[in-house]
C-alpha atoms as a PDB file:
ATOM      1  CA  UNK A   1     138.511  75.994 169.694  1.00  0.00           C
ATOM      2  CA  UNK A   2     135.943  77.839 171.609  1.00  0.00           C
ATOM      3  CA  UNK A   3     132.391  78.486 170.301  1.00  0.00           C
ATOM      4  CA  UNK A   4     132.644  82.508 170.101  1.00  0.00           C
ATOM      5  CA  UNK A   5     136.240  82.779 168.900  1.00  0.00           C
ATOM      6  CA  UNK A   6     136.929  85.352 166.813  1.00  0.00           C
ATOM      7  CA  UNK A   7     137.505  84.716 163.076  1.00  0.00           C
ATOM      8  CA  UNK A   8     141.172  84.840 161.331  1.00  0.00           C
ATOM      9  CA  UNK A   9     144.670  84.630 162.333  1.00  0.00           C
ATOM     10  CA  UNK A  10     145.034  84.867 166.273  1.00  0.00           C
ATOM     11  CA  UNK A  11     148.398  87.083 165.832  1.00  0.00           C
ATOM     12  CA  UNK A  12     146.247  89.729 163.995  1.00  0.00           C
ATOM     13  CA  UNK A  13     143.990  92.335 166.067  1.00  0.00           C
ATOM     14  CA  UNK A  14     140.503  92.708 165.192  1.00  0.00           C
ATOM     15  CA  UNK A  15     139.814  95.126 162.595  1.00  0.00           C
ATOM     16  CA  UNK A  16     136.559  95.753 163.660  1.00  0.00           C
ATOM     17  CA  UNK A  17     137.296  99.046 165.796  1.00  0.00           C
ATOM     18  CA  UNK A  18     140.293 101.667 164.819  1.00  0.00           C
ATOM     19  CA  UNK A  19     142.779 101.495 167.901  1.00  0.00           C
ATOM     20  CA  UNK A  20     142.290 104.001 170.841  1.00  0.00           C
ATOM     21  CA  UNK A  21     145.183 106.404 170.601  1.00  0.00           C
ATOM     22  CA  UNK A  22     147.230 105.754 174.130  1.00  0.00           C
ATOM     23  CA  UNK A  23     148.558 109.633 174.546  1.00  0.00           C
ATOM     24  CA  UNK A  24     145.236 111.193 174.308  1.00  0.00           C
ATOM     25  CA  UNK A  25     143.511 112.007 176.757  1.00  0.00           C
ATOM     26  CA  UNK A  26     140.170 112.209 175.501  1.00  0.00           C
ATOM     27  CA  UNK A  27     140.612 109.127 173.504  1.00  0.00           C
ATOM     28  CA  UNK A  28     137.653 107.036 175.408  1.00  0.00           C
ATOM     29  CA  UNK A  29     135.258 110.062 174.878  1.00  0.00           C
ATOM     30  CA  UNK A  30     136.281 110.234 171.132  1.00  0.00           C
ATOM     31  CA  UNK A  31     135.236 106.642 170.797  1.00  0.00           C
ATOM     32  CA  UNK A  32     132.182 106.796 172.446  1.00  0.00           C
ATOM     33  CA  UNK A  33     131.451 109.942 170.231  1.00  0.00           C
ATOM     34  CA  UNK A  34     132.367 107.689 167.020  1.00  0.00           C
ATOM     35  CA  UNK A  35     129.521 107.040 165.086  1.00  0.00           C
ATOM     36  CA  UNK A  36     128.582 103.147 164.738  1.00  0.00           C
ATOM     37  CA  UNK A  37     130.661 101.590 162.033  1.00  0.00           C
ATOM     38  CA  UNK A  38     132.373 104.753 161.183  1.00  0.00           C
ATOM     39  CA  UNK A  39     129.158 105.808 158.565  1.00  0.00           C
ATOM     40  CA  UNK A  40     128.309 109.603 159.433  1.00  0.00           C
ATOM     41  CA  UNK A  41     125.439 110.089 157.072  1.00  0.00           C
ATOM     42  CA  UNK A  42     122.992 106.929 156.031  1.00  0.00           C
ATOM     43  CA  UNK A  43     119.618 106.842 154.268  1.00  0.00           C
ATOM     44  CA  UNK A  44     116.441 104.770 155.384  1.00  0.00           C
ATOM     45  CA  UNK A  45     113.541 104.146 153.215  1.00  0.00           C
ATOM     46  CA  UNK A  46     110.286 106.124 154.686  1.00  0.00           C
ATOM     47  CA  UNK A  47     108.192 103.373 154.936  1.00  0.00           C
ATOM     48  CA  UNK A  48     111.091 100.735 156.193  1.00  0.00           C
ATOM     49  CA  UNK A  49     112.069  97.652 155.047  1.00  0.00           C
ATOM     50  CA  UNK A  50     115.381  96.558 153.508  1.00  0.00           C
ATOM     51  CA  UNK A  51     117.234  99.683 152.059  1.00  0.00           C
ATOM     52  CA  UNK A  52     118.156  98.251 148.247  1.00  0.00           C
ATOM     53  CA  UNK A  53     114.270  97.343 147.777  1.00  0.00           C
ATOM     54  CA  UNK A  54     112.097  99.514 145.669  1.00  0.00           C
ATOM     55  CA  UNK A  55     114.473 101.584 145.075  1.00  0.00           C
ATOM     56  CA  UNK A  56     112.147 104.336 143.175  1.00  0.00           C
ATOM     57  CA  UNK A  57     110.197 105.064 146.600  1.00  0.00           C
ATOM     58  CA  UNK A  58     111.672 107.767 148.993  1.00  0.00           C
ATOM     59  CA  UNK A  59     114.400 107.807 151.392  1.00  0.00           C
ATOM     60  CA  UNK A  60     115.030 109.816 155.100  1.00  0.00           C
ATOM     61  CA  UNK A  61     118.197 111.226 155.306  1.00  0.00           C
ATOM     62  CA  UNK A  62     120.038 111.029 158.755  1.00  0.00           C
ATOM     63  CA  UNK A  63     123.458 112.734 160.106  1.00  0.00           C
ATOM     64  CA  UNK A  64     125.275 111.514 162.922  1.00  0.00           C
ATOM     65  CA  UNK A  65     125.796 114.266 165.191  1.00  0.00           C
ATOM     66  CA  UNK A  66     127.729 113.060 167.690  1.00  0.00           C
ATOM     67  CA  UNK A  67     125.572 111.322 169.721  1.00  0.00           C
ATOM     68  CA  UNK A  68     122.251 109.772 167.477  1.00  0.00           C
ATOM     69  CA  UNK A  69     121.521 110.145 164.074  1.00  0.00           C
ATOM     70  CA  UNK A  70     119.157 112.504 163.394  1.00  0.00           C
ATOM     71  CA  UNK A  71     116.957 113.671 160.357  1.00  0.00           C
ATOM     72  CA  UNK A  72     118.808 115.573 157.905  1.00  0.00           C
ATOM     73  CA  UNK A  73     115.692 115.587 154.800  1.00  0.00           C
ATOM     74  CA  UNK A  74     114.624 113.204 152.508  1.00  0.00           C
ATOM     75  CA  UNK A  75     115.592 112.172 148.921  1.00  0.00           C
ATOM     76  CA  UNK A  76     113.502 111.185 146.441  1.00  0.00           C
ATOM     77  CA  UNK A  77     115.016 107.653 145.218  1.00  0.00           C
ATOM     78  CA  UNK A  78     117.584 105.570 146.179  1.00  0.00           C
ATOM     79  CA  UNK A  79     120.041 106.735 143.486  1.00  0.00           C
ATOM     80  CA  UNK A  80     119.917 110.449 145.255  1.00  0.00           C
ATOM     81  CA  UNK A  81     120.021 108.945 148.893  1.00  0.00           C
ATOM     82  CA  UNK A  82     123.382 107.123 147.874  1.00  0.00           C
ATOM     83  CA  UNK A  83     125.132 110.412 146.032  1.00  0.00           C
ATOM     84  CA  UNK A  84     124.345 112.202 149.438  1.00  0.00           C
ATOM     85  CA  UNK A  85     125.800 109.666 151.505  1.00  0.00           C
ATOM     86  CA  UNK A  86     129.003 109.630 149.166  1.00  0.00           C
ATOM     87  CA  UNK A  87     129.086 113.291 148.449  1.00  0.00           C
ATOM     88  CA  UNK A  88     130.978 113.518 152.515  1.00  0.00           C
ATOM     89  CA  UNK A  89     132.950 110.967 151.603  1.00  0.00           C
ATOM     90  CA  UNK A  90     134.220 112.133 148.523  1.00  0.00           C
ATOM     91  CA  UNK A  91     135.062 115.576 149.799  1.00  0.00           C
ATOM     92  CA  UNK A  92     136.764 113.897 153.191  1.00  0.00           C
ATOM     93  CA  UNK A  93     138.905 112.213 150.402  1.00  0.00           C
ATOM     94  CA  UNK A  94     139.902 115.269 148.156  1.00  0.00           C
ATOM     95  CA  UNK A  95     140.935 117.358 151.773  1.00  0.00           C
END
């Protein structure tokens, strides 16, 4: 068993990345353009640290855009930051 093997059943791909779609032809460029770990809009605390601390203090708001995340606004609490991160996800699932 080697030291960096990857966990679970070795008949089983990894679930870590969605599979490139083979006919496309832009499928490596789609990837690339993916944003890490599929989350298009996160929330940071302004003054950093771990994001479920103090969770009256303020939050940035950042998009991905394709390429980087970038500053979207701000929210006041941690409660807001989280419905605006969910509100994209909630209307990708009603479409």
């Amino acid at each position: 068993m080697g030291k960096h093997r990857r966990p679970g059943p070795p008949n089983q791909p990894s679930r870590a990345v969605p599979r490139v779609d083979a006919d496309d032809p832009l499928a490596a460029y789609s990837k690339r353009r993916r944003p890490p770990m599929d989350q298009c809009r996160r929330h940071r605390p302004v003054h950093g640290g771990a994001a479920h601390l103090r969770p009256d203090e303020p939050r940035v708001l950042e998009e991905w855009t394709g390429f980087a995340y970038e500053v979207a606004g701000t929210a006041p609490d941690l409660a807001a930051a989280q419905e605006w991160v969910n509100e994209l996800q909630s209307e990708d699932d009603s479409a």
